[in-house]
PDB file of N, CA and C in Angstrom:
ATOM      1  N   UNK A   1       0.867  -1.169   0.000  1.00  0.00           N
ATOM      2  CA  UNK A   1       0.000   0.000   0.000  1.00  0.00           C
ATOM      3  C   UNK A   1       0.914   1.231   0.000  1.00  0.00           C
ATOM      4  N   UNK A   2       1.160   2.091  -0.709  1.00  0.00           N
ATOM      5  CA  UNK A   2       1.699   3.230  -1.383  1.00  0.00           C
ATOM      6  C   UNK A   2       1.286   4.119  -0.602  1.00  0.00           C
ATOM      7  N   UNK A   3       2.046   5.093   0.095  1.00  0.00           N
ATOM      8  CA  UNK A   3       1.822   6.160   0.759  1.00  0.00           C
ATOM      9  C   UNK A   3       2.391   7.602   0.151  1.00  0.00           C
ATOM     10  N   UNK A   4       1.605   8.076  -0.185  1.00  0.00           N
ATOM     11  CA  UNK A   4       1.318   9.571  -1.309  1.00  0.00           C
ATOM     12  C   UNK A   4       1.807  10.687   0.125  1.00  0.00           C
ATOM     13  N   UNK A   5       2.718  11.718  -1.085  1.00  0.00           N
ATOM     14  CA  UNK A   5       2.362  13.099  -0.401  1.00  0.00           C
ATOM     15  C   UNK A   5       2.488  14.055  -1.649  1.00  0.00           C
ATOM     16  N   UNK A   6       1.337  14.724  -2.040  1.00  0.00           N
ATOM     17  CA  UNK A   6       1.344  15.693  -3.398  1.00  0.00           C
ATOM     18  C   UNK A   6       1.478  14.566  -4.539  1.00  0.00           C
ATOM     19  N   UNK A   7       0.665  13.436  -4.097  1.00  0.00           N
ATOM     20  CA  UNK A   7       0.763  12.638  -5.331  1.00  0.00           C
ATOM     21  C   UNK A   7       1.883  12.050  -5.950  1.00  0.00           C
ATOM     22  N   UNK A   8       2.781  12.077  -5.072  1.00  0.00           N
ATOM     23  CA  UNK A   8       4.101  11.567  -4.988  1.00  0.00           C
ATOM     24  C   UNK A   8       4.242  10.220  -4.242  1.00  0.00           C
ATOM     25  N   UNK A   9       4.853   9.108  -4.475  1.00  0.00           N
ATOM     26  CA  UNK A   9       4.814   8.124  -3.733  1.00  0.00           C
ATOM     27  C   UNK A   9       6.234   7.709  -3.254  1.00  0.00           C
ATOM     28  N   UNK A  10       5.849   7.829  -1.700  1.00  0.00           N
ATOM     29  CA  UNK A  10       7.099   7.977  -0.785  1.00  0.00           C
ATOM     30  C   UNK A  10       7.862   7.176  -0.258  1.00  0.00           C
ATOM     31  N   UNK A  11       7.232   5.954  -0.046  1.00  0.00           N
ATOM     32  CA  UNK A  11       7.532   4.474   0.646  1.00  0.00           C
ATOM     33  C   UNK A  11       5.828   3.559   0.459  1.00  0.00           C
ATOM     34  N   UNK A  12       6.126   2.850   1.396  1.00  0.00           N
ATOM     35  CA  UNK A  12       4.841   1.746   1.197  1.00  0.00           C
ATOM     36  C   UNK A  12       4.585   1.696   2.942  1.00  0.00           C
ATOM     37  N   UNK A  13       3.096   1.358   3.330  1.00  0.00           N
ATOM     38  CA  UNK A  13       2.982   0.913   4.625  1.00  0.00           C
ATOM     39  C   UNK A  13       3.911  -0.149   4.619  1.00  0.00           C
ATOM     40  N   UNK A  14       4.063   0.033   6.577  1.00  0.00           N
ATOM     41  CA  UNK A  14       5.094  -1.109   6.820  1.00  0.00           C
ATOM     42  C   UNK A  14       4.039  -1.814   8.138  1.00  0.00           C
ATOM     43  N   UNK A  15       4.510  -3.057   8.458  1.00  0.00           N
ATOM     44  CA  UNK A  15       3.700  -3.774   9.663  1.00  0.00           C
ATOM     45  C   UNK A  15       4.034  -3.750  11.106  1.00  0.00           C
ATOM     46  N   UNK A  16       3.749  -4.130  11.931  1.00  0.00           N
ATOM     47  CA  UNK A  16       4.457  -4.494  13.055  1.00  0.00           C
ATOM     48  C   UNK A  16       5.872  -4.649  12.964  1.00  0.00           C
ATOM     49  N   UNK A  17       6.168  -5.881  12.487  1.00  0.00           N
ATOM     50  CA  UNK A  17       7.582  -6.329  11.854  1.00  0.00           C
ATOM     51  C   UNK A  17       8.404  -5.275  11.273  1.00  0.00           C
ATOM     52  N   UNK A  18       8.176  -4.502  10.808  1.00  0.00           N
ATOM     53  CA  UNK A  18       8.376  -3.676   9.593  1.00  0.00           C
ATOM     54  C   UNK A  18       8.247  -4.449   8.363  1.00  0.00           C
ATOM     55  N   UNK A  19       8.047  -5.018   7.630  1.00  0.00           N
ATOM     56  CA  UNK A  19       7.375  -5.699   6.729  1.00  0.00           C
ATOM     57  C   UNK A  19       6.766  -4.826   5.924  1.00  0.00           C
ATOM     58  N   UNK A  20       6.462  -4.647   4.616  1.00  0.00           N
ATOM     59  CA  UNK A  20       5.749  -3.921   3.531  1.00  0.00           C
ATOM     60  C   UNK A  20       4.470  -5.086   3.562  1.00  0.00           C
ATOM     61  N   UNK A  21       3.274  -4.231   3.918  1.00  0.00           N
ATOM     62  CA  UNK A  21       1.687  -4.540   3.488  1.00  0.00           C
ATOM     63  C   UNK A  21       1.775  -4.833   2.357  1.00  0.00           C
ATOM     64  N   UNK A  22       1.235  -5.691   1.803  1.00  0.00           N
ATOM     65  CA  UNK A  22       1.035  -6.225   0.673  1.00  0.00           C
ATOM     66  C   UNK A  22      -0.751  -6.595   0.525  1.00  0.00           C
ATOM     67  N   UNK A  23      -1.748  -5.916  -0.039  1.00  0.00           N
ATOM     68  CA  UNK A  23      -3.306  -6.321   0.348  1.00  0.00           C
ATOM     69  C   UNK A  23      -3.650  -7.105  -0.932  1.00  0.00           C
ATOM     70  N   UNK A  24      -4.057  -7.754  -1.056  1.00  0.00           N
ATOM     71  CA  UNK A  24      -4.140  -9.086  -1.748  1.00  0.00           C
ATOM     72  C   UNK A  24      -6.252  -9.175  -1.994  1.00  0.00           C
ATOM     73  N   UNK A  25      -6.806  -9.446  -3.025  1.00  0.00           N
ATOM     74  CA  UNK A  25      -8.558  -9.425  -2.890  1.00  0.00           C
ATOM     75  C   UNK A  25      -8.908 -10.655  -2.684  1.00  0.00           C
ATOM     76  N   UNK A  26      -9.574 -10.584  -1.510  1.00  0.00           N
ATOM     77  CA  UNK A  26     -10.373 -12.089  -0.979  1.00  0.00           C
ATOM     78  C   UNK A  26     -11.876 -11.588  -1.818  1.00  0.00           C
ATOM     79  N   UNK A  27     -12.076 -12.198  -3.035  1.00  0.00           N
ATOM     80  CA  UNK A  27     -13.514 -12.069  -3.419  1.00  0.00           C
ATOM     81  C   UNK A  27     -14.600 -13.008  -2.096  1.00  0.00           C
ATOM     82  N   UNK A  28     -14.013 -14.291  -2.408  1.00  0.00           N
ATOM     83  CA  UNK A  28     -15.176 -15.139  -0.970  1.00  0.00           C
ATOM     84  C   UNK A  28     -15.307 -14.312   0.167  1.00  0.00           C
ATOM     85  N   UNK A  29     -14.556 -13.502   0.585  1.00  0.00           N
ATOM     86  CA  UNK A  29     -14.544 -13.076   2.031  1.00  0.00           C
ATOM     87  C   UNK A  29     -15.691 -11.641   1.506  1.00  0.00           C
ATOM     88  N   UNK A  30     -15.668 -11.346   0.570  1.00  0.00           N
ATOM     89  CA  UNK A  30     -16.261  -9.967   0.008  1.00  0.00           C
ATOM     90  C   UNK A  30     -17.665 -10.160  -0.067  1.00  0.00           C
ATOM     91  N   UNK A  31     -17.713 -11.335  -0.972  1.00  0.00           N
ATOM     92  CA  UNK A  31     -19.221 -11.924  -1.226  1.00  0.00           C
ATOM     93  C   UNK A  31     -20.132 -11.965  -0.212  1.00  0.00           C
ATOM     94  N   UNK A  32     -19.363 -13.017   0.862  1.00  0.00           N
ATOM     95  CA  UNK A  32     -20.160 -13.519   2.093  1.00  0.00           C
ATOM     96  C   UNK A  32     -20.284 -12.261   2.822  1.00  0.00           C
ATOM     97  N   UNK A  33     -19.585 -11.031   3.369  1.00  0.00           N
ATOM     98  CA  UNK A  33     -19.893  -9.898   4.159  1.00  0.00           C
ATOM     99  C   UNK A  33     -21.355  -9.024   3.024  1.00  0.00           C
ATOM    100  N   UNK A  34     -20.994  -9.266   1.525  1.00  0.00           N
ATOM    101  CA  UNK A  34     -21.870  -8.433   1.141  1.00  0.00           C
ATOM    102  C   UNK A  34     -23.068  -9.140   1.489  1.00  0.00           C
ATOM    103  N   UNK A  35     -23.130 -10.416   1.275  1.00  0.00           N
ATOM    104  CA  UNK A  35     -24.794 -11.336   1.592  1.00  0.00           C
ATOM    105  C   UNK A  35     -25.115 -10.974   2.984  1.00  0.00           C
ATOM    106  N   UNK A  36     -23.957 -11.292   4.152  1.00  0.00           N
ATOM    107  CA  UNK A  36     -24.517 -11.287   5.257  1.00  0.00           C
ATOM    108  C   UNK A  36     -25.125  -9.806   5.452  1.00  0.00           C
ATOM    109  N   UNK A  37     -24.837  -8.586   4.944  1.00  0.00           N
ATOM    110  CA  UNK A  37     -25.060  -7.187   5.057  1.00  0.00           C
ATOM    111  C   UNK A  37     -26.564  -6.675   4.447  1.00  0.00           C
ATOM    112  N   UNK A  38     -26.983  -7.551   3.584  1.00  0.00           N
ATOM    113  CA  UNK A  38     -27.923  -7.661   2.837  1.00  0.00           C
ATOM    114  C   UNK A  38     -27.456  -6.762   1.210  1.00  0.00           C
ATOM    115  N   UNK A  39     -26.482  -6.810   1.085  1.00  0.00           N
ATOM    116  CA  UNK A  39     -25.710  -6.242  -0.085  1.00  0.00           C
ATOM    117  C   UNK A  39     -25.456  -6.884  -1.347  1.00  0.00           C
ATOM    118  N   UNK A  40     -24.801  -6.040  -2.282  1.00  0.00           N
ATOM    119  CA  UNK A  40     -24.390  -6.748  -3.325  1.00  0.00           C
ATOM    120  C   UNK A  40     -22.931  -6.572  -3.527  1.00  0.00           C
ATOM    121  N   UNK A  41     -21.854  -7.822  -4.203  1.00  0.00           N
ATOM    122  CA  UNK A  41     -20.638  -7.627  -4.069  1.00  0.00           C
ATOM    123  C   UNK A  41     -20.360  -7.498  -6.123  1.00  0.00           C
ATOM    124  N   UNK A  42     -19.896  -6.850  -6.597  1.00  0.00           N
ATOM    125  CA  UNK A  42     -19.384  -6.736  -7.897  1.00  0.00           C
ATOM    126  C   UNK A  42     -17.829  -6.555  -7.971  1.00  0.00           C
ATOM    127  N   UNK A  43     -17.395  -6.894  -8.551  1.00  0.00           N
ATOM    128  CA  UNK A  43     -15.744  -6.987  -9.121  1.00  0.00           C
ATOM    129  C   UNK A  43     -15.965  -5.330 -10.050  1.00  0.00           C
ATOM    130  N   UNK A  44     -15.091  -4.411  -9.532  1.00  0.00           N
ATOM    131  CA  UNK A  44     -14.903  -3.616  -9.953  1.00  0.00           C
ATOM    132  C   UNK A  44     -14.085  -3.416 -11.232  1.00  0.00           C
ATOM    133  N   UNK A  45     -13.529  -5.062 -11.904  1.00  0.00           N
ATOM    134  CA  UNK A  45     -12.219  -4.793 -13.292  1.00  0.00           C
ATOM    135  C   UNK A  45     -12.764  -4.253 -13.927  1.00  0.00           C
ATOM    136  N   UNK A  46     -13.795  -5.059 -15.052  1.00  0.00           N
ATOM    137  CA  UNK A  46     -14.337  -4.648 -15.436  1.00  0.00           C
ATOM    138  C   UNK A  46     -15.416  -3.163 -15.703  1.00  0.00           C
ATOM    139  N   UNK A  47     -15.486  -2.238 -16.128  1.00  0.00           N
ATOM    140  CA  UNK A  47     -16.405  -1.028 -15.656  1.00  0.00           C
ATOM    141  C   UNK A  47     -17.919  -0.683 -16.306  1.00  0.00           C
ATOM    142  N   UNK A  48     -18.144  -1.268 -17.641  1.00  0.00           N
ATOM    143  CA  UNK A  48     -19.140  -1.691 -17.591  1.00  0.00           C
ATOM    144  C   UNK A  48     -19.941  -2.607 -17.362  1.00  0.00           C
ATOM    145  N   UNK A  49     -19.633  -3.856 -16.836  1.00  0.00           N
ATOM    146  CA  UNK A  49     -20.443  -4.820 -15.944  1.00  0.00           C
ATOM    147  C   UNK A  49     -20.628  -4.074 -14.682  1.00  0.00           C
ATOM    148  N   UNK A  50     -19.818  -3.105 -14.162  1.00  0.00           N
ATOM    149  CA  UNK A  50     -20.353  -2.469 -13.059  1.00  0.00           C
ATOM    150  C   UNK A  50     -21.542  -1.384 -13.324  1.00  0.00           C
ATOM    151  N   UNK A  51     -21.365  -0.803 -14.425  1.00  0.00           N
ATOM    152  CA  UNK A  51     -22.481   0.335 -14.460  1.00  0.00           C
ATOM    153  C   UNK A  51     -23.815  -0.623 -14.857  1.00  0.00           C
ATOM    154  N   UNK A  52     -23.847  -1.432 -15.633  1.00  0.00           N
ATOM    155  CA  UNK A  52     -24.602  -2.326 -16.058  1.00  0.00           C
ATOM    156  C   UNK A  52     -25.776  -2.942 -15.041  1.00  0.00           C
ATOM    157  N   UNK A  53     -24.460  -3.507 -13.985  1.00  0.00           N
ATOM    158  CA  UNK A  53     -25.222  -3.615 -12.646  1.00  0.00           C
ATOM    159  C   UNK A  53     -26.031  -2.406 -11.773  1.00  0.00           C
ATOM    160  N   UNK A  54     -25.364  -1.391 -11.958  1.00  0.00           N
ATOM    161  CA  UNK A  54     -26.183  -0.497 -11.134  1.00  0.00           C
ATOM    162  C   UNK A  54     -27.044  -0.036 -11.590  1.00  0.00           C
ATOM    163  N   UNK A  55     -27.169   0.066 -13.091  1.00  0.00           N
ATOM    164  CA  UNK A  55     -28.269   0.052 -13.862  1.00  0.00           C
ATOM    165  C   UNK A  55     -29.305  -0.640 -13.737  1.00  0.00           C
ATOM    166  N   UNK A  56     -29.104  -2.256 -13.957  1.00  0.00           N
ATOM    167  CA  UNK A  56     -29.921  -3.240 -13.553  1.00  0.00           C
ATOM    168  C   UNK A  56     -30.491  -2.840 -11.888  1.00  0.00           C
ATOM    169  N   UNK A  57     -30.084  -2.356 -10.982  1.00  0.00           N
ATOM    170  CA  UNK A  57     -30.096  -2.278  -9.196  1.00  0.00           C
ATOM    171  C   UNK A  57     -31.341  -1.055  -9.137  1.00  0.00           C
ATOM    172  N   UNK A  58     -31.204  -0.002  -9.922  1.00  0.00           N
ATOM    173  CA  UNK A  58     -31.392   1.015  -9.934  1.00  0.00           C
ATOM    174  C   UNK A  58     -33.028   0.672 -10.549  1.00  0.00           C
ATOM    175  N   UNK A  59     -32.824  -0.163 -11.661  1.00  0.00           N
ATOM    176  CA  UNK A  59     -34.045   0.094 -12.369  1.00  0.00           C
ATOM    177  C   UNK A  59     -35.096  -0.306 -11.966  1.00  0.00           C
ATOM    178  N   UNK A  60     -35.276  -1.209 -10.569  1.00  0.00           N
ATOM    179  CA  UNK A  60     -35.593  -2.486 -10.207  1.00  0.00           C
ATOM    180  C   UNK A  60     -36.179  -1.832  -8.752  1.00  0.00           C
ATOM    181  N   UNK A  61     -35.399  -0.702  -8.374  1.00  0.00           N
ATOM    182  CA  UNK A  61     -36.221   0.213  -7.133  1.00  0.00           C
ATOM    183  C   UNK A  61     -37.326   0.847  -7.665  1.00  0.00           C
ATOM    184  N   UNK A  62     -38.168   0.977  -6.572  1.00  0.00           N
ATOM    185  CA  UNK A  62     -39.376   1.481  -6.244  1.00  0.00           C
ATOM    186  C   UNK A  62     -39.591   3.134  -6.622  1.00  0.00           C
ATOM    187  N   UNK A  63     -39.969   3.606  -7.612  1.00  0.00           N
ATOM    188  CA  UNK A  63     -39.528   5.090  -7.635  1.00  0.00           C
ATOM    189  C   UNK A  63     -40.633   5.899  -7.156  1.00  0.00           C
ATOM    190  N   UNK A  64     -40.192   6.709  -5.741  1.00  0.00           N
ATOM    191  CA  UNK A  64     -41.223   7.884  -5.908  1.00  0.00           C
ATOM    192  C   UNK A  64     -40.580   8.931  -5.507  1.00  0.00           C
ATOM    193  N   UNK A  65     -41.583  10.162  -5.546  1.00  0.00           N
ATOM    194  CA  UNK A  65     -41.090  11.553  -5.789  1.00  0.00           C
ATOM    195  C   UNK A  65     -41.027  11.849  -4.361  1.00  0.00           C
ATOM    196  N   UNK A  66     -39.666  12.277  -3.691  1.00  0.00           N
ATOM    197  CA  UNK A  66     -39.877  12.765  -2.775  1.00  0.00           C
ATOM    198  C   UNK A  66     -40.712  14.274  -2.181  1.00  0.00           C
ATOM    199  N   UNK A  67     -40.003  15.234  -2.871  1.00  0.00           N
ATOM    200  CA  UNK A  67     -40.761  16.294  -2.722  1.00  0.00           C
ATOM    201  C   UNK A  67     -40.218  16.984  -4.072  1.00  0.00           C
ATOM    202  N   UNK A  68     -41.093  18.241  -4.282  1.00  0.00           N
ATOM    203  CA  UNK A  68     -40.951  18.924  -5.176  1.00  0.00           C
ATOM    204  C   UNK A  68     -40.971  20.641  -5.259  1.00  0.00           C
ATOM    205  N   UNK A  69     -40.453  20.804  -4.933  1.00  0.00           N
ATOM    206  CA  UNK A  69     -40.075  22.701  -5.495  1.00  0.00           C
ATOM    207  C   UNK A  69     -39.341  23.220  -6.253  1.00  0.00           C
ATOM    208  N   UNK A  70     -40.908  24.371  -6.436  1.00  0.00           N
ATOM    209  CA  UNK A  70     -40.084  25.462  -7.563  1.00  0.00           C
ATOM    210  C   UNK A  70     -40.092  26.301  -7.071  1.00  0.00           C
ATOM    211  N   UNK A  71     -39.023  27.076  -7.538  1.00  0.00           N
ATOM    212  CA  UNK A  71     -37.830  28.330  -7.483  1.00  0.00           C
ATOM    213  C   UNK A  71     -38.817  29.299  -9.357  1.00  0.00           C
ATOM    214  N   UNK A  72     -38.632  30.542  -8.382  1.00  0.00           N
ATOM    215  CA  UNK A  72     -39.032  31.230  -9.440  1.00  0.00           C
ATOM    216  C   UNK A  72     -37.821  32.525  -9.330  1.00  0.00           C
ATOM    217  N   UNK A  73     -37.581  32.524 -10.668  1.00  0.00           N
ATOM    218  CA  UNK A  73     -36.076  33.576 -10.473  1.00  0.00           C
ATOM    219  C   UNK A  73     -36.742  35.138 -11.060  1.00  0.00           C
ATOM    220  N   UNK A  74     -37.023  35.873 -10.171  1.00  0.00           N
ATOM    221  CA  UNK A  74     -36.953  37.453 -10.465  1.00  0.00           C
ATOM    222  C   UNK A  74     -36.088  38.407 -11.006  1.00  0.00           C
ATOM    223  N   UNK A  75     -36.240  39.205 -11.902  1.00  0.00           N
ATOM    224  CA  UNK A  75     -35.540  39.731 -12.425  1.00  0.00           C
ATOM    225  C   UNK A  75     -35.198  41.170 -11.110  1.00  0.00           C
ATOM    226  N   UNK A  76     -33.923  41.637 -11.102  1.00  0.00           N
ATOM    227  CA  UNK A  76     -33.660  42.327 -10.035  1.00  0.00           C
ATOM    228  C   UNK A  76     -33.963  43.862 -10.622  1.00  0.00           C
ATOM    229  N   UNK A  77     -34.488  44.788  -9.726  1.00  0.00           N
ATOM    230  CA  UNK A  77     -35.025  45.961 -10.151  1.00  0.00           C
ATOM    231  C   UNK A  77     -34.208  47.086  -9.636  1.00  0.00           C
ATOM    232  N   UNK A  78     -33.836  46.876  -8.234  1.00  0.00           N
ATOM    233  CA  UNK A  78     -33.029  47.665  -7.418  1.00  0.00           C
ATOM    234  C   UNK A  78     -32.111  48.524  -8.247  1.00  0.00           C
ATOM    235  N   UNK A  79     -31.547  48.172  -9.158  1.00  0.00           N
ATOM    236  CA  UNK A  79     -30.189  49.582  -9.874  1.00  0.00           C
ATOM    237  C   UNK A  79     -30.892  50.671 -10.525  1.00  0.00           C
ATOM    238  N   UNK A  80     -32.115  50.727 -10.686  1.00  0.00           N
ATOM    239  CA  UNK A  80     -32.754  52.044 -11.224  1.00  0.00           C
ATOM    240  C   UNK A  80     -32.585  52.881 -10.243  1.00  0.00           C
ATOM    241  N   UNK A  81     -32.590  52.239  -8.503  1.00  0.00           N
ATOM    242  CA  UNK A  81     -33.055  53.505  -7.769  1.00  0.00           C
ATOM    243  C   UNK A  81     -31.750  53.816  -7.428  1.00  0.00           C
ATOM    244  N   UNK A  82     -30.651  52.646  -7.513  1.00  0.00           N
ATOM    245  CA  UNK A  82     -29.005  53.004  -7.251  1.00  0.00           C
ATOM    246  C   UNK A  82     -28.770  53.920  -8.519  1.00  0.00           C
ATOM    247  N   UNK A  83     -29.000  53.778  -9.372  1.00  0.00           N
ATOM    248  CA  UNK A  83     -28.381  54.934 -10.458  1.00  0.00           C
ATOM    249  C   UNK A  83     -29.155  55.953  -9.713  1.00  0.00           C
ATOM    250  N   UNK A  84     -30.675  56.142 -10.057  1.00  0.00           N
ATOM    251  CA  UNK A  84     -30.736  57.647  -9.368  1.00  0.00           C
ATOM    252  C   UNK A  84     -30.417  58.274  -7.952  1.00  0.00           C
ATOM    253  N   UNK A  85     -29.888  57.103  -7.082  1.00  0.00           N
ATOM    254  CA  UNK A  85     -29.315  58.089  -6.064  1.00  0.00           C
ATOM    255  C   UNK A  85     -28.044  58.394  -6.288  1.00  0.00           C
ATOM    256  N   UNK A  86     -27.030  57.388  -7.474  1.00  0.00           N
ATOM    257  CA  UNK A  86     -25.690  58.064  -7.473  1.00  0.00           C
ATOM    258  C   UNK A  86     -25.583  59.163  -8.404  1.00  0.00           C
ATOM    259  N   UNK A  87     -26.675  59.337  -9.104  1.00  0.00           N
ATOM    260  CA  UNK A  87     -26.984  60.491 -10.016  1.00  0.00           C
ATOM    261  C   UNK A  87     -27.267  61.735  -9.279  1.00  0.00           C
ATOM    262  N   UNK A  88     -28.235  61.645  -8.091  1.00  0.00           N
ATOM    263  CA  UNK A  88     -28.738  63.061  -7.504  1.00  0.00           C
ATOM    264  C   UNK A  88     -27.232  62.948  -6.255  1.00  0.00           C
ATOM    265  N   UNK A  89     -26.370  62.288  -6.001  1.00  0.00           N
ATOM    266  CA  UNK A  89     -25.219  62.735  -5.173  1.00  0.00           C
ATOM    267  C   UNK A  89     -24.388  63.408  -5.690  1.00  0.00           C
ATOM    268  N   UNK A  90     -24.380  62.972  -7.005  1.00  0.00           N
ATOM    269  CA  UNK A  90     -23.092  63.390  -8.075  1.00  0.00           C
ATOM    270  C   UNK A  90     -23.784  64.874  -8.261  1.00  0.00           C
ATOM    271  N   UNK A  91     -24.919  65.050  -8.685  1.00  0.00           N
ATOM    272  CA  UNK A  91     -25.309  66.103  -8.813  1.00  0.00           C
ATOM    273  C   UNK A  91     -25.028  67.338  -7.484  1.00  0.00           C
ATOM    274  N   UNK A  92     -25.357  66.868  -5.879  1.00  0.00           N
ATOM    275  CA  UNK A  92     -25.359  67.220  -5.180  1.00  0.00           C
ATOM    276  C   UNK A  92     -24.019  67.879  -4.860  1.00  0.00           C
ATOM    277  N   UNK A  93     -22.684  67.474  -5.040  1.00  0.00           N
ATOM    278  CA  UNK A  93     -21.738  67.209  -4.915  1.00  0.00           C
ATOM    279  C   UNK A  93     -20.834  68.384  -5.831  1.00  0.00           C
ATOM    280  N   UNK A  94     -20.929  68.222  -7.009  1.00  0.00           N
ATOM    281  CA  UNK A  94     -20.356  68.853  -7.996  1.00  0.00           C
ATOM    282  C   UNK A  94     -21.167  70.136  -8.369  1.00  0.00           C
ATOM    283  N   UNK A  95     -22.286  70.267  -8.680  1.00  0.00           N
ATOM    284  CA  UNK A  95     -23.113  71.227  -8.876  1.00  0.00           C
ATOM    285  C   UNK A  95     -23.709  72.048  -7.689  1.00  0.00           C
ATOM    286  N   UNK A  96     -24.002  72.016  -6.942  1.00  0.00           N
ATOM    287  CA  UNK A  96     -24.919  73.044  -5.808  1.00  0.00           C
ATOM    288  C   UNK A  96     -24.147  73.494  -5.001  1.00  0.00           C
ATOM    289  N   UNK A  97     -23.970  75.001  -5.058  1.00  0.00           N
ATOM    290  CA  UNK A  97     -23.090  76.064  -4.362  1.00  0.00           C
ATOM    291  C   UNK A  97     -22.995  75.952  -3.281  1.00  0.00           C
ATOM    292  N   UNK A  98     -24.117  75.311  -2.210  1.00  0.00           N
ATOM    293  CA  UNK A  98     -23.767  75.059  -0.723  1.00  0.00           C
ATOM    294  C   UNK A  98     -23.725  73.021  -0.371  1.00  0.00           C
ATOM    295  N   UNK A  99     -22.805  72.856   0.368  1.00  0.00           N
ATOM    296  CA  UNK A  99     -22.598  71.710   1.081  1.00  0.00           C
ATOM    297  C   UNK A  99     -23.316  71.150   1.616  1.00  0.00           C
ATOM    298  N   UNK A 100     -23.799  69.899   2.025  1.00  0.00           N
ATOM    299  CA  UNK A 100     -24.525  69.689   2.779  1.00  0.00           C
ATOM    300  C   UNK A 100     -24.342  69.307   4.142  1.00  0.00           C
ATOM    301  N   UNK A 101     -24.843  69.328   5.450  1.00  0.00           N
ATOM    302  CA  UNK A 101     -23.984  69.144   6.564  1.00  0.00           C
ATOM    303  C   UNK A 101     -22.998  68.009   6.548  1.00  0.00           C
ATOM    304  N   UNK A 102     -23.392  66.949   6.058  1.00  0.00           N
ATOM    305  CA  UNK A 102     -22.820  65.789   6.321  1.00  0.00           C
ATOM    306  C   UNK A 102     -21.722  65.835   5.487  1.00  0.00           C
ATOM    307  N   UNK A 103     -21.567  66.149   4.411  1.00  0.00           N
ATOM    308  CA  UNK A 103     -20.823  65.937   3.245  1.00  0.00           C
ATOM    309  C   UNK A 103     -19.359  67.502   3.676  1.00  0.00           C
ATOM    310  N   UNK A 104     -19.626  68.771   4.676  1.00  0.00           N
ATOM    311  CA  UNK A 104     -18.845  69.067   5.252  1.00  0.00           C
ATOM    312  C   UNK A 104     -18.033  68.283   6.207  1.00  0.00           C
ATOM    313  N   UNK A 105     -18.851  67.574   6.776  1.00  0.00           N
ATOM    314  CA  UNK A 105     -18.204  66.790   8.014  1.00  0.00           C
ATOM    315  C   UNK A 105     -17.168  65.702   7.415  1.00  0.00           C
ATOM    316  N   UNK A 106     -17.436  65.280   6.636  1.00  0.00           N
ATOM    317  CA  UNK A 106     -16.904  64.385   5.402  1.00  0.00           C
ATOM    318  C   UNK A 106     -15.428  64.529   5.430  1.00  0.00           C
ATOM    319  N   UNK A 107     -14.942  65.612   4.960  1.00  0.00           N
ATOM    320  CA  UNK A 107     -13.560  65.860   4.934  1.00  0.00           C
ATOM    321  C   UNK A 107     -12.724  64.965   4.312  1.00  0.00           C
ATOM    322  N   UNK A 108     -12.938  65.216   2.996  1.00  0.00           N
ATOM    323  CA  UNK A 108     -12.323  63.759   2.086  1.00  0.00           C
ATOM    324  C   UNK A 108     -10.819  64.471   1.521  1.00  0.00           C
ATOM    325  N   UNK A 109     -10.317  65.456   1.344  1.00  0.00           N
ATOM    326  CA  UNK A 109      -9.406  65.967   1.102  1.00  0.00           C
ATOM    327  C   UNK A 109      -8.392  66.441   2.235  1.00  0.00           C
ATOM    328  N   UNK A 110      -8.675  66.038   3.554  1.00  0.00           N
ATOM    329  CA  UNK A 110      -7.788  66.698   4.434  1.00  0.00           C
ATOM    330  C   UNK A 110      -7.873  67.865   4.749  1.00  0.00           C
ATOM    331  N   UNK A 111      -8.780  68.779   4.236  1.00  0.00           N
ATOM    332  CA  UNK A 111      -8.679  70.174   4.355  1.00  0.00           C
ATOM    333  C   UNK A 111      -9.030  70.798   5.927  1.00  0.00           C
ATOM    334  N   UNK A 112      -8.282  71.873   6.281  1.00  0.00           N
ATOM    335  CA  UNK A 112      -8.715  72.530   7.964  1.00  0.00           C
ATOM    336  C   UNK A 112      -9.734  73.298   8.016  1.00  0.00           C
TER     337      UNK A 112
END
């Protein structure tokens, strides 16, 4: 068993002994845990006898609808009233001979 770091392979597990793991496939031992589990055991070599199977597994359940919702997507309206307030600030700002309190208090230039 290959021990990765960044997908790099560094050494192998070692055992008690120090010994290199070596894991070996007991299909009988696989089978019988999948029966006793109430499961199914498939040999993964192959990859379409596996989809095949889950196909077959799949088709063979009971289908119902759990629940169902809809989503209704709104179109967003909000930037009409953001343009016209950055429109009447800009206006406020650049154009009108007196300040407004807040926008004195402001002090965006450093000025005394």
């Amino acid at each position: 068993i290959p021990l990765k770091e960044k997908g790099i392979v560094t050494g192998y597990i070692k055992d008690g002994q120090g010994e290199t793991v070596i894991s070996k496939l007991n299909e009988p031992l696989l089978m019988e845990l999948a029966q006793q589990a109430g499961g199914y055991y498939q040999n993964g070599n192959n990859t379409q006898e596996v989809v095949n199977f889950i196909k077959d597994k799949l088709g063979k359940m009971n289908k119902t609808e759990f629940e169902a919702k809809e989503y209704s997507d709104f179109k967003d309206q909000f930037q009409w009233f953001l343009g016209f307030a950055i429109g009447f600030l800009f206006l406020d700002i650049f154009f009108l001979e007196r300040k407004t309190w807040w926008l004195k208090n402001l002090n965006l230039f450093n000025e005394k």
